[in-house]
PDB file of N, CA and C in Angstrom:
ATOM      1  N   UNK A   1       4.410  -5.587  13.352  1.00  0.00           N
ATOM      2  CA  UNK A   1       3.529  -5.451  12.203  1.00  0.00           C
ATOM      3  C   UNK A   1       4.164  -6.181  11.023  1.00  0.00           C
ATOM      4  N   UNK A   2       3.106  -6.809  10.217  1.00  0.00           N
ATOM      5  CA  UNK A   2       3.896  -7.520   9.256  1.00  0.00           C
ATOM      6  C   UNK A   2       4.216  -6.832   7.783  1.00  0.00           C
ATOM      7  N   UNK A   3       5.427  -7.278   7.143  1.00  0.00           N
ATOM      8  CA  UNK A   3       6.057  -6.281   6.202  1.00  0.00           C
ATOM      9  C   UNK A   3       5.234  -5.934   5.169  1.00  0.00           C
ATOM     10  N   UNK A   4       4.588  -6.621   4.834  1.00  0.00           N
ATOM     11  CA  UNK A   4       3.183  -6.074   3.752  1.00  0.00           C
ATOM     12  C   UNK A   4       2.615  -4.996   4.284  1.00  0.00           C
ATOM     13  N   UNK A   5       1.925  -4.865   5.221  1.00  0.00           N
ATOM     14  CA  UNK A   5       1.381  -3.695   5.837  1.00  0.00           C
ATOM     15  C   UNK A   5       2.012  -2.736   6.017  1.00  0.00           C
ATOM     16  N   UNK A   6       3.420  -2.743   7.160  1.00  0.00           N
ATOM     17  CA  UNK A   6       4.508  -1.506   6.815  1.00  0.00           C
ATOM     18  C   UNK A   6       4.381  -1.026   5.351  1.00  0.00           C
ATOM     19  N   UNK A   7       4.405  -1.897   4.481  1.00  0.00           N
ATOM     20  CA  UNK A   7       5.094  -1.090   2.813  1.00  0.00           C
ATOM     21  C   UNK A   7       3.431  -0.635   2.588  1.00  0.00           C
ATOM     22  N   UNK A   8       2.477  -1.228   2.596  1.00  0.00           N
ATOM     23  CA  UNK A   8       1.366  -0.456   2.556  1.00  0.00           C
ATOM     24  C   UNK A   8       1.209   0.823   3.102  1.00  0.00           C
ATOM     25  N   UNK A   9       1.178   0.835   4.486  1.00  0.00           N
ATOM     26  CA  UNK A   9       1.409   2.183   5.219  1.00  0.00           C
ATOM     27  C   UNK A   9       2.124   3.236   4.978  1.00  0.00           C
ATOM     28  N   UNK A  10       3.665   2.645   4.345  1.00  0.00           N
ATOM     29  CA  UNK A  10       4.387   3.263   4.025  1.00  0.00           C
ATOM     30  C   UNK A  10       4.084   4.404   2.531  1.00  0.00           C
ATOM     31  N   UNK A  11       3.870   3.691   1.431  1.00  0.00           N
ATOM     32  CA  UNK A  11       3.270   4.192   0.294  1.00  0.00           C
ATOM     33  C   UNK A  11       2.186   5.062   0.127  1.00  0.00           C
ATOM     34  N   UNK A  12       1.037   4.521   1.534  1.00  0.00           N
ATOM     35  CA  UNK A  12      -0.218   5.517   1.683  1.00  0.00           C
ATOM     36  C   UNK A  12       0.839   6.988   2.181  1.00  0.00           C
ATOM     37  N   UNK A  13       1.457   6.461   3.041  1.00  0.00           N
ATOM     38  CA  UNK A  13       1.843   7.709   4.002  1.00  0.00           C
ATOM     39  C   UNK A  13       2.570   9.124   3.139  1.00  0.00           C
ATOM     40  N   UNK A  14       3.417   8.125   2.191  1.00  0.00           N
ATOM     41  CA  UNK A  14       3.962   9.220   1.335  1.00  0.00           C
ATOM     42  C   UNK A  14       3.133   9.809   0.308  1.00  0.00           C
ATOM     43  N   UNK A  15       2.603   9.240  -0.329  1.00  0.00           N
ATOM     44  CA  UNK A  15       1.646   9.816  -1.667  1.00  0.00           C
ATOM     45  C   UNK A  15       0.885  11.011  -1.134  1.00  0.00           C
ATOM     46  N   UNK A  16       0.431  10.703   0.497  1.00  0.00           N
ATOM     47  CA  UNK A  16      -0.221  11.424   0.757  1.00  0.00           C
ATOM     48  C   UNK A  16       0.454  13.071   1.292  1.00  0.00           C
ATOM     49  N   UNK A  17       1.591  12.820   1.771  1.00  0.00           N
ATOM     50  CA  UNK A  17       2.468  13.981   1.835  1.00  0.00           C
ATOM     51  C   UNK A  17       2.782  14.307   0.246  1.00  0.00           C
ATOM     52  N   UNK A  18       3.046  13.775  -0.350  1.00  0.00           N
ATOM     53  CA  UNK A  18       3.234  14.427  -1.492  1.00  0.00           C
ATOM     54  C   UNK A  18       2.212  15.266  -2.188  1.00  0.00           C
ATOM     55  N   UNK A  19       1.027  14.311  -2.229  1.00  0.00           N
ATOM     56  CA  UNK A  19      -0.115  15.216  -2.527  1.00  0.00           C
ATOM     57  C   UNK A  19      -0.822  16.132  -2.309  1.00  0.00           C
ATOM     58  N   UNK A  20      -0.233  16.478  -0.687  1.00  0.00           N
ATOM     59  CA  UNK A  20      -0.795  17.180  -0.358  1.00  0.00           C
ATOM     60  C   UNK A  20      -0.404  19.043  -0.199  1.00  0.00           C
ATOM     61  N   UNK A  21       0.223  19.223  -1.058  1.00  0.00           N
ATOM     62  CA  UNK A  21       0.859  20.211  -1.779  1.00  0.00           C
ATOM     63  C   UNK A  21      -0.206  21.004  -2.800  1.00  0.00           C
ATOM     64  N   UNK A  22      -0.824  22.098  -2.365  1.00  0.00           N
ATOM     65  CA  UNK A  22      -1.430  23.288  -3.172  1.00  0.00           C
ATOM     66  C   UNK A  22      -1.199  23.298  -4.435  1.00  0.00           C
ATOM     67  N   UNK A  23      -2.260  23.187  -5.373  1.00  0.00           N
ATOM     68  CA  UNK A  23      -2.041  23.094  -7.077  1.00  0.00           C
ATOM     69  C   UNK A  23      -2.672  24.768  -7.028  1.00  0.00           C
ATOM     70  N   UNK A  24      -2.276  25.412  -7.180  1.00  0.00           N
ATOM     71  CA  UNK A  24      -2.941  26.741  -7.483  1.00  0.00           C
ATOM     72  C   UNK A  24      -3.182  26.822  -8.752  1.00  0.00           C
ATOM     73  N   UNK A  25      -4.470  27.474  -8.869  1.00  0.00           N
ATOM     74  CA  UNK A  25      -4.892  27.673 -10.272  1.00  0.00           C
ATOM     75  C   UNK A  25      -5.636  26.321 -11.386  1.00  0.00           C
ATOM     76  N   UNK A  26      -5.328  24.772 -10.480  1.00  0.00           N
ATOM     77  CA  UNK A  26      -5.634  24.078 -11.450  1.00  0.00           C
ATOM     78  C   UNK A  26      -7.084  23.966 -11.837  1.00  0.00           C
ATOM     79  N   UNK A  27      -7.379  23.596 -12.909  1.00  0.00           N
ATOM     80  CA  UNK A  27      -8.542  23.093 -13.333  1.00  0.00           C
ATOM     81  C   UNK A  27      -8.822  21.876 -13.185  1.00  0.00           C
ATOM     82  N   UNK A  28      -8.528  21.060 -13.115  1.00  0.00           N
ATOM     83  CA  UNK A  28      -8.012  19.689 -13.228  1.00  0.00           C
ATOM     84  C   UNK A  28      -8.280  18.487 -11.693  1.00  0.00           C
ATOM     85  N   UNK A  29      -8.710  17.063 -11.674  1.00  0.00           N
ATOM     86  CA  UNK A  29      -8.824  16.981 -10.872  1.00  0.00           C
ATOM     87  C   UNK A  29      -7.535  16.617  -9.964  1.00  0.00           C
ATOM     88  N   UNK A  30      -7.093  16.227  -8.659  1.00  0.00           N
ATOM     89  CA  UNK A  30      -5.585  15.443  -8.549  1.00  0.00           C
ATOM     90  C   UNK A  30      -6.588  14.316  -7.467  1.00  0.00           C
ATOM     91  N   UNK A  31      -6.103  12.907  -7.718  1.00  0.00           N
ATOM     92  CA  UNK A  31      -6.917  11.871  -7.036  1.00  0.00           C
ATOM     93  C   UNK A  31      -5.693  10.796  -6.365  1.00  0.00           C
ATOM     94  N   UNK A  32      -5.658  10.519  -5.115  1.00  0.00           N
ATOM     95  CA  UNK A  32      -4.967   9.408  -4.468  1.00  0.00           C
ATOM     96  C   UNK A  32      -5.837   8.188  -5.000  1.00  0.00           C
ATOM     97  N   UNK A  33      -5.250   6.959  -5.548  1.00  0.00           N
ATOM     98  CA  UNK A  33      -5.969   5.732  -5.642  1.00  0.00           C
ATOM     99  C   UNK A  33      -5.349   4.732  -5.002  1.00  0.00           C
ATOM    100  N   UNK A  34      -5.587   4.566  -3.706  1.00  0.00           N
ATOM    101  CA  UNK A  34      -5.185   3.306  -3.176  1.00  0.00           C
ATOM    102  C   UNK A  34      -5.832   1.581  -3.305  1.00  0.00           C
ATOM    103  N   UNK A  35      -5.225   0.563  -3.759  1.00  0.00           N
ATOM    104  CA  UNK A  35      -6.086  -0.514  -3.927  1.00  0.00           C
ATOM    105  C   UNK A  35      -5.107  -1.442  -3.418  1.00  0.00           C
ATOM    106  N   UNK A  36      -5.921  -1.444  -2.166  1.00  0.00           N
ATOM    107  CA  UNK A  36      -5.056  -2.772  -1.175  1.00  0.00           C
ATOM    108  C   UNK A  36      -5.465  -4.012  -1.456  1.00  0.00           C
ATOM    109  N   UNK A  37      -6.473  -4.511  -2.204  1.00  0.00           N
ATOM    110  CA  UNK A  37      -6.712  -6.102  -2.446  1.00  0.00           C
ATOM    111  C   UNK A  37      -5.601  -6.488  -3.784  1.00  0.00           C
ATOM    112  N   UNK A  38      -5.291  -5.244  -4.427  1.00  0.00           N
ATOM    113  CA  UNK A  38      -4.119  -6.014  -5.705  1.00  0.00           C
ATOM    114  C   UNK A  38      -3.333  -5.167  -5.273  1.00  0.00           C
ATOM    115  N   UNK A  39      -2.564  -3.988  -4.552  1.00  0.00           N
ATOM    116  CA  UNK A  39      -1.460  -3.652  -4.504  1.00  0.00           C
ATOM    117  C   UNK A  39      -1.021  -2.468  -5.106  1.00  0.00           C
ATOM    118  N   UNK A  40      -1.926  -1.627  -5.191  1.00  0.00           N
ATOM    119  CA  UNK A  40      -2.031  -0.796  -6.736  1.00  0.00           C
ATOM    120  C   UNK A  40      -2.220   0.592  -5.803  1.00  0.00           C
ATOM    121  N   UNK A  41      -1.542   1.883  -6.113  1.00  0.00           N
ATOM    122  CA  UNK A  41      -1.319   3.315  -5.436  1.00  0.00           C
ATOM    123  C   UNK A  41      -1.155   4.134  -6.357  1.00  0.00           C
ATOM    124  N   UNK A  42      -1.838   5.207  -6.368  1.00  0.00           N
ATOM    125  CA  UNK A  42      -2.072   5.859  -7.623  1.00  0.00           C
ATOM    126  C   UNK A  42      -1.552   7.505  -6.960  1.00  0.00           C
ATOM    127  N   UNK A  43      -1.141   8.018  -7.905  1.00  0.00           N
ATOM    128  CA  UNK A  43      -1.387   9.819  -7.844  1.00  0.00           C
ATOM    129  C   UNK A  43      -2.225  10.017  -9.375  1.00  0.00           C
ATOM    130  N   UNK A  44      -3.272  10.374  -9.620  1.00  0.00           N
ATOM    131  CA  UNK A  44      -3.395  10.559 -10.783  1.00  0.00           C
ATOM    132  C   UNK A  44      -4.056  12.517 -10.634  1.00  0.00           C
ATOM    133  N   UNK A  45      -4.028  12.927 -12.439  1.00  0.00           N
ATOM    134  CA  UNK A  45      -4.295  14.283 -12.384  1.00  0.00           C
ATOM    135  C   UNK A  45      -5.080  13.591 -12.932  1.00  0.00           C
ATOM    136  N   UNK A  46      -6.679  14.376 -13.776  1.00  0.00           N
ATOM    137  CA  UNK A  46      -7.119  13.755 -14.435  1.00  0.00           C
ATOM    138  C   UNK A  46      -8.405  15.441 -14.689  1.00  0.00           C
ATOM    139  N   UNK A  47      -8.934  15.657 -15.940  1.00  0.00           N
ATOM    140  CA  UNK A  47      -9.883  16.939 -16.000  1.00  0.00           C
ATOM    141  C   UNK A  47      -9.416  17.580 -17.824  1.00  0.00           C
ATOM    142  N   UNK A  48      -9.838  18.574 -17.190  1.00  0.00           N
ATOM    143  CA  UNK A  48      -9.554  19.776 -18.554  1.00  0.00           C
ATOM    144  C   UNK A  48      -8.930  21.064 -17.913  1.00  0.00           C
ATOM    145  N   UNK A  49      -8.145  21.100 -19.056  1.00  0.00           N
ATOM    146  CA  UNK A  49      -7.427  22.585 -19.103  1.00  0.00           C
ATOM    147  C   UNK A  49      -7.956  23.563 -20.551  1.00  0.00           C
ATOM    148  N   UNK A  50      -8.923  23.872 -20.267  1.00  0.00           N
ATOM    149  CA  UNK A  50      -9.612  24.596 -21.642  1.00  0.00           C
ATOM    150  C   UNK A  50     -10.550  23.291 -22.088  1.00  0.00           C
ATOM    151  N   UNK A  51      -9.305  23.274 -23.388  1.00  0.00           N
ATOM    152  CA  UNK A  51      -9.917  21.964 -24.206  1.00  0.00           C
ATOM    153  C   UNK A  51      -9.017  20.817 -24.498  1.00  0.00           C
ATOM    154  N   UNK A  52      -8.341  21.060 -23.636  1.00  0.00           N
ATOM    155  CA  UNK A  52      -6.989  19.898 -23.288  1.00  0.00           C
ATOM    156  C   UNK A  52      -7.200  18.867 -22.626  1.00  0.00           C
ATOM    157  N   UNK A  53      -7.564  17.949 -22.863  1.00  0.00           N
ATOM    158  CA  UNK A  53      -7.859  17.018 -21.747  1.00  0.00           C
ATOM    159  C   UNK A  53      -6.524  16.411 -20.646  1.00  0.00           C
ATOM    160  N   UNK A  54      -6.558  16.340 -19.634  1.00  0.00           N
ATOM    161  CA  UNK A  54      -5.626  16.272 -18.677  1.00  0.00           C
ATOM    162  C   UNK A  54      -5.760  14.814 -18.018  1.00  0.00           C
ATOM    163  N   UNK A  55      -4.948  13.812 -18.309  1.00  0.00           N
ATOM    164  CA  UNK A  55      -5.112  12.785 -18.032  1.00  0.00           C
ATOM    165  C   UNK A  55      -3.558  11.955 -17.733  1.00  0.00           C
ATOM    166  N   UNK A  56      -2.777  12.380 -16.362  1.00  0.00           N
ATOM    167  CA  UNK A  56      -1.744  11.775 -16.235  1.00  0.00           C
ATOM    168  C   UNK A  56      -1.659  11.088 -14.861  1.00  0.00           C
ATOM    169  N   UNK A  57      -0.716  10.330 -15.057  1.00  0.00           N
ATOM    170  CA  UNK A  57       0.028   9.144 -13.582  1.00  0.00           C
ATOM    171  C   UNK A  57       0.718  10.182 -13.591  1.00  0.00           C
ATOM    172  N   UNK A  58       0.961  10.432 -12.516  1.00  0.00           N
ATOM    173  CA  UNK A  58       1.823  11.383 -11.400  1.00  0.00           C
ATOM    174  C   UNK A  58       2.921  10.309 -10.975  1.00  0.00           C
ATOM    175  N   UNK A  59       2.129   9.270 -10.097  1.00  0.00           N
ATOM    176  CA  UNK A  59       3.015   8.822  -9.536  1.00  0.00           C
ATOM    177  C   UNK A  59       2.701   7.238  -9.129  1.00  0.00           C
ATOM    178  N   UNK A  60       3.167   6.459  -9.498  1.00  0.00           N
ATOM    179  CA  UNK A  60       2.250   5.225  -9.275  1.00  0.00           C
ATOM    180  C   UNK A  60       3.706   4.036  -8.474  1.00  0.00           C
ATOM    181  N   UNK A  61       2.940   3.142  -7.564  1.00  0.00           N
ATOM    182  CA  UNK A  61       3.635   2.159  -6.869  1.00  0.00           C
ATOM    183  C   UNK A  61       2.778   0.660  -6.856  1.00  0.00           C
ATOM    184  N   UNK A  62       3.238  -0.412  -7.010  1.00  0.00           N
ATOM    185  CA  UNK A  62       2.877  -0.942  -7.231  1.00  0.00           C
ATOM    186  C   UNK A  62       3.598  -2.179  -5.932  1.00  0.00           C
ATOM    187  N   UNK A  63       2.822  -3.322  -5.698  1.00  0.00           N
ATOM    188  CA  UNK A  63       3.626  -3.999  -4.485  1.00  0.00           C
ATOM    189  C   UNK A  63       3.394  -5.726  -5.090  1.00  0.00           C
ATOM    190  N   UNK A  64       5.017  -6.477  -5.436  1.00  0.00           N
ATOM    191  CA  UNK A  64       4.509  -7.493  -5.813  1.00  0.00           C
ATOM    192  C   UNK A  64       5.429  -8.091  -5.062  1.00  0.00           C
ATOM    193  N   UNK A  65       5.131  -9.598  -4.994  1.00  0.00           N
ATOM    194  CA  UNK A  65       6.162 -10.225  -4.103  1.00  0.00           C
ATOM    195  C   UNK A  65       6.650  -9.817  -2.839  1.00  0.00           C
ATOM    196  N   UNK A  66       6.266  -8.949  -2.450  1.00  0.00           N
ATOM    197  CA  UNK A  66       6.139  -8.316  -1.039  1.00  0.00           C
ATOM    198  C   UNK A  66       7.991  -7.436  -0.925  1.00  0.00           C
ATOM    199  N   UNK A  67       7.791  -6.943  -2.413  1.00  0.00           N
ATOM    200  CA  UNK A  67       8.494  -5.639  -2.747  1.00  0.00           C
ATOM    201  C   UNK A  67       7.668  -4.462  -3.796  1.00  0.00           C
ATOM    202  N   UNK A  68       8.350  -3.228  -3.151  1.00  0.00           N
ATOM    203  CA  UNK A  68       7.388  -2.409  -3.718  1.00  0.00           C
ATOM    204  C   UNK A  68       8.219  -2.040  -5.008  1.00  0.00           C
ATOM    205  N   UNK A  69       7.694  -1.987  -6.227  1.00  0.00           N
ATOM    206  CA  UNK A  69       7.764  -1.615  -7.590  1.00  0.00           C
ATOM    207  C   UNK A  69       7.511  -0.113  -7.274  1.00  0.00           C
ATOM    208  N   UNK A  70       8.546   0.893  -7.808  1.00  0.00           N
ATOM    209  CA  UNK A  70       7.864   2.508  -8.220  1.00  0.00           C
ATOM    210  C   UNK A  70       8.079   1.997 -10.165  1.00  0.00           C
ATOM    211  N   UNK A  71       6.877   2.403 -10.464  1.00  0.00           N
ATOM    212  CA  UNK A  71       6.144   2.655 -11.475  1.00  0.00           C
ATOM    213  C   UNK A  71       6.261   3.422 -12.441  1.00  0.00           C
ATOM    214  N   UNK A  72       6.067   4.609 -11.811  1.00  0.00           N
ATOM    215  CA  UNK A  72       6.281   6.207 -12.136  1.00  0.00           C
ATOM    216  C   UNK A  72       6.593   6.826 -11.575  1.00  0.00           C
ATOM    217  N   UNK A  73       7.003   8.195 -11.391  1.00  0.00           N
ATOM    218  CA  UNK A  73       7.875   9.406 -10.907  1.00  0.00           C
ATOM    219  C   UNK A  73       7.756  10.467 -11.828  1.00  0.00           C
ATOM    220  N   UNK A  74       6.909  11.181 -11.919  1.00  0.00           N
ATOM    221  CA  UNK A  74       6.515  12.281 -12.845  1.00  0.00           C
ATOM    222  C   UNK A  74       7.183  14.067 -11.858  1.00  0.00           C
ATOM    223  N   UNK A  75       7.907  13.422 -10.618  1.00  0.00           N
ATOM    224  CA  UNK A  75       8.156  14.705 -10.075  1.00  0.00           C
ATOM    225  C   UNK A  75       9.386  14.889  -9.549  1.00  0.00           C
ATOM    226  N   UNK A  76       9.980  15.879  -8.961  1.00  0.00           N
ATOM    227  CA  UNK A  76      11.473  16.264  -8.565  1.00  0.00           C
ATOM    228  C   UNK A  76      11.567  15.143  -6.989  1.00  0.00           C
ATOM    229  N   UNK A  77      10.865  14.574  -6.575  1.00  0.00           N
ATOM    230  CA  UNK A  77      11.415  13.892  -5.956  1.00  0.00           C
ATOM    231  C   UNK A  77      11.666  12.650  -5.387  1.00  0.00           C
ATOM    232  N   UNK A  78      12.231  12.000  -4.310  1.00  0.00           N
ATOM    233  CA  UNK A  78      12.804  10.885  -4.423  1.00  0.00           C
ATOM    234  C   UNK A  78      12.554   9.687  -3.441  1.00  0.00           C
ATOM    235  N   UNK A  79      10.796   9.316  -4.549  1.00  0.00           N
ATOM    236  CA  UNK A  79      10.508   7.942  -3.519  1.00  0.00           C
ATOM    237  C   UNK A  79      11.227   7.018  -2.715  1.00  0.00           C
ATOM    238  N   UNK A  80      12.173   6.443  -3.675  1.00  0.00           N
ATOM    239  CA  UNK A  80      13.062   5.457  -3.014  1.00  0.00           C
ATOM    240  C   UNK A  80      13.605   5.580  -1.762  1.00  0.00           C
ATOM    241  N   UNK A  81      14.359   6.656  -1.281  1.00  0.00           N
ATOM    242  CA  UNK A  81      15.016   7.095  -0.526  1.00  0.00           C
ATOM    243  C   UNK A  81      13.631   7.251   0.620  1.00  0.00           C
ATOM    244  N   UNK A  82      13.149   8.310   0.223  1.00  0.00           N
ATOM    245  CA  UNK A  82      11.690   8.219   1.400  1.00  0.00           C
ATOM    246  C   UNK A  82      10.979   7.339   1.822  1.00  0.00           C
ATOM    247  N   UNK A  83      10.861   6.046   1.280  1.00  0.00           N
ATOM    248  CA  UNK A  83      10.213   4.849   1.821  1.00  0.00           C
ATOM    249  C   UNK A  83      11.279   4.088   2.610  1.00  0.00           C
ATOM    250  N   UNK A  84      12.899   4.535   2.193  1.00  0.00           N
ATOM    251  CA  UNK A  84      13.745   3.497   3.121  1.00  0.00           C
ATOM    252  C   UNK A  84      13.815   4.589   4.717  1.00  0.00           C
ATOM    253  N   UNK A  85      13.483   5.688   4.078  1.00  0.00           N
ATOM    254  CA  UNK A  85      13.335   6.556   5.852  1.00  0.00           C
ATOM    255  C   UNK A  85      12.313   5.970   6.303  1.00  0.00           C
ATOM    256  N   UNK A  86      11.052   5.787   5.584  1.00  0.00           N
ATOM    257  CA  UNK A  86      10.043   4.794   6.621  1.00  0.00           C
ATOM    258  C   UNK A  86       9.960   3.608   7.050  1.00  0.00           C
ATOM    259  N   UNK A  87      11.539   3.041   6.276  1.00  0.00           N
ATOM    260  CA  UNK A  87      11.127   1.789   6.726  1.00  0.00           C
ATOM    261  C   UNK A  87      11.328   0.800   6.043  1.00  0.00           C
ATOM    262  N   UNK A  88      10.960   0.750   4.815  1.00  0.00           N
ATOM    263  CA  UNK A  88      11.528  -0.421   4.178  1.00  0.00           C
ATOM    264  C   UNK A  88      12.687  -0.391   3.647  1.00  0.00           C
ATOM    265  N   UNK A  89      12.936  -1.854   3.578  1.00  0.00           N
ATOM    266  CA  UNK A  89      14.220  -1.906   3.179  1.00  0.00           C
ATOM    267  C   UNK A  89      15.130  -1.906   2.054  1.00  0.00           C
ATOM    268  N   UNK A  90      16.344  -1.468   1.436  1.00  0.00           N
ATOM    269  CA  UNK A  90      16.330  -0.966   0.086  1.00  0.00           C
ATOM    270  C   UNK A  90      16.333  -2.163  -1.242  1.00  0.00           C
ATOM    271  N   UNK A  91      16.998  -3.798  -0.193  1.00  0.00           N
ATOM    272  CA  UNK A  91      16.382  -4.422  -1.936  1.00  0.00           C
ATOM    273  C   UNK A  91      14.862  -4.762  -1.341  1.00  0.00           C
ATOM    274  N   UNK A  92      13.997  -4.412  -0.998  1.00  0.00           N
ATOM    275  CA  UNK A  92      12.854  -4.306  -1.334  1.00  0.00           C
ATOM    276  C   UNK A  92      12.047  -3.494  -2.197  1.00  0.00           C
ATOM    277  N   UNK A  93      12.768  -2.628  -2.630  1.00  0.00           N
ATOM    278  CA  UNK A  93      12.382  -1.308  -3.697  1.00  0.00           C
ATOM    279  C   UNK A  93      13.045  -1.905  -5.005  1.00  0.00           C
ATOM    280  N   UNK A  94      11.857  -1.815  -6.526  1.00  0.00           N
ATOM    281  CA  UNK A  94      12.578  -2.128  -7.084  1.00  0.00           C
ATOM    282  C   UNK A  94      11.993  -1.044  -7.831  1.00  0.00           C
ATOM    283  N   UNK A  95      13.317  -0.536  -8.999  1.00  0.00           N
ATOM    284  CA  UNK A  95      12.838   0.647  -9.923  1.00  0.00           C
ATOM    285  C   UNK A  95      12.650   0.303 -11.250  1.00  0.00           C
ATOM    286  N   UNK A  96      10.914   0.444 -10.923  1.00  0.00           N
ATOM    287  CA  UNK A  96      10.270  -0.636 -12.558  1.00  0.00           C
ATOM    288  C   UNK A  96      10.459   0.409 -13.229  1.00  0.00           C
ATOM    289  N   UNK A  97      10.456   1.523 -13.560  1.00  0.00           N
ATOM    290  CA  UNK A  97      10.019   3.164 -14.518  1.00  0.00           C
ATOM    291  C   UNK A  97      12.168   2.764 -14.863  1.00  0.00           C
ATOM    292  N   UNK A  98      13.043   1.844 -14.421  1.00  0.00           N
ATOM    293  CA  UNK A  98      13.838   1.169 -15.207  1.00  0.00           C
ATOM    294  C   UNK A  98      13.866   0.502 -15.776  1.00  0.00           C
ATOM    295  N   UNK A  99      14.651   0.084 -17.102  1.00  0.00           N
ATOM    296  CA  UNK A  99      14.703  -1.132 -18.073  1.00  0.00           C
ATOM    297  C   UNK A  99      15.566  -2.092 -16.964  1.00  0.00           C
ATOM    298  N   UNK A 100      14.995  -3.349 -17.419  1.00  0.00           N
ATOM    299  CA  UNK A 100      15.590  -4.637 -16.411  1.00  0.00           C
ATOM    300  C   UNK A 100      17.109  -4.418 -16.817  1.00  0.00           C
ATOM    301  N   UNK A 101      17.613  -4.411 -17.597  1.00  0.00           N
ATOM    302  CA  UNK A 101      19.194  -4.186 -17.726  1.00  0.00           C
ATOM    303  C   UNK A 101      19.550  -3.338 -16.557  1.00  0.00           C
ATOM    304  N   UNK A 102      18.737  -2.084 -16.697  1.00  0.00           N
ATOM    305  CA  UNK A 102      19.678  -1.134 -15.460  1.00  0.00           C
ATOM    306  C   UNK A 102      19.826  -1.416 -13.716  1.00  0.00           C
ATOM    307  N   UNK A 103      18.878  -2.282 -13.734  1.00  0.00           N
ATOM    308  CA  UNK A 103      18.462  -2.235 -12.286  1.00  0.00           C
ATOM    309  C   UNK A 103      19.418  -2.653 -11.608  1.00  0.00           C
ATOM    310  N   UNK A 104      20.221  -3.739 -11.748  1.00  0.00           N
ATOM    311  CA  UNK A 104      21.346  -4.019 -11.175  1.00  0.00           C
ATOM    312  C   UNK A 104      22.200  -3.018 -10.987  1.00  0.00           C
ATOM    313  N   UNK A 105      22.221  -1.870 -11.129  1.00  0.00           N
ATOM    314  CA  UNK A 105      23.210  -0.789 -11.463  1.00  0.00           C
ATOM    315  C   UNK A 105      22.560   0.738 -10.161  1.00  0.00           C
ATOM    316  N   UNK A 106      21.423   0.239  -9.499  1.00  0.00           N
ATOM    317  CA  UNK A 106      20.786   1.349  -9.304  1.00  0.00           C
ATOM    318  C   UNK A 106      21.047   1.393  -7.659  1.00  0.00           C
ATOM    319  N   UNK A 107      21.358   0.456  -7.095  1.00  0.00           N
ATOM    320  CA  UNK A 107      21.564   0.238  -5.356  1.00  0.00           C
ATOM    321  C   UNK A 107      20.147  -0.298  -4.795  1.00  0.00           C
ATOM    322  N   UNK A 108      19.355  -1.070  -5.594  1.00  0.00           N
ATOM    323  CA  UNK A 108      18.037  -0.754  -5.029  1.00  0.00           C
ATOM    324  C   UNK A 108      17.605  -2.991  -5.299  1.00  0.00           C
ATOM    325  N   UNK A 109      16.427  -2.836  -5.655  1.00  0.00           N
ATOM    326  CA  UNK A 109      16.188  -4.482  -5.456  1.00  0.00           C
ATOM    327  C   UNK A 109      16.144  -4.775  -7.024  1.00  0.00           C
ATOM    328  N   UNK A 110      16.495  -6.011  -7.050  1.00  0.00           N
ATOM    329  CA  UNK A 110      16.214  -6.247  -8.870  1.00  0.00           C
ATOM    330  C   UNK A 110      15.261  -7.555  -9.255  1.00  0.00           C
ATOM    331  N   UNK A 111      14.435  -7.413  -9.833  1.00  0.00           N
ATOM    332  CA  UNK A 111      13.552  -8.411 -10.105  1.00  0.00           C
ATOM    333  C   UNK A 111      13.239  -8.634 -11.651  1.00  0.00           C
TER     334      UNK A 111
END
C-alpha cells in the first residue's frame, strides 16, 4: 500500500478511537471531519452549553508533503507515538502545534 494511504488510514483509524469515547452529559455536538482530496482530519466539538457557544478543534492533522503535520492536541494523549505504532514513520510526523525553532529538539520530522 502506498505511504499516503497508510498515513491516511492511519489518522482515520486513530481519531476514530479517540473519539469514540462517551461524552456524558454533553450538549454539544463532537464531529470527525475527514477531507482526503486536501489532507485535512478534524475532531471538532461544536453546539451550546446554555448560552455558551461551544466551538473547538479537539484535534486536528493535517498531511503535507506526504508527512503528517499534528495541528492540535487539545487532550492527554499522545498522537505521535500512536501513529508510529501504526506505522508511520517518526521523521514523517511533524509537530506543527510547535514553533519551527523547537522542532529540531522534539525526535520527530522538521519542516
Amino acid at each position: 500500500m502506498d505511504r499516503l494511504v497508510t498515513y491516511r488510514n492511519a489518522i482515520k483509524q486513530l481519531l476514530s478511537e479517540y473519539h469514540s469515547g462517551e461524552r456524558l452529559g454533553a450538549t454539544y455536538e463532537s464531529q470527525l471531519i475527514f477531507d482526503e482530496v486536501r489532507d485535512h482530519y478534524l475532531w471538532l466539538d461544536l453546539g451550546w452549553e446554555g448560552s455558551r457557544r461551544v466551538y473547538h478543534s479537539i484535534m486536528h492533522f493535517d498531511i503535507k508533503d506526504e508527512r503528517i503535520w499534528i495541528q492540535e492536541n487539545m487532550t492527554d494523549r499522545d498522537p505521535a507515538e500512536d501513529l508510529i505504532a501504526l506505522g508511520v514513520e517518526r521523521q514523517d510526523i511533524v509537530l506543527g502545534l510547535q514553533p519551527p525553532f523547537k522542532r529540531p529538539f522534539t525526535n520527530y520530522g522538521v519542516a
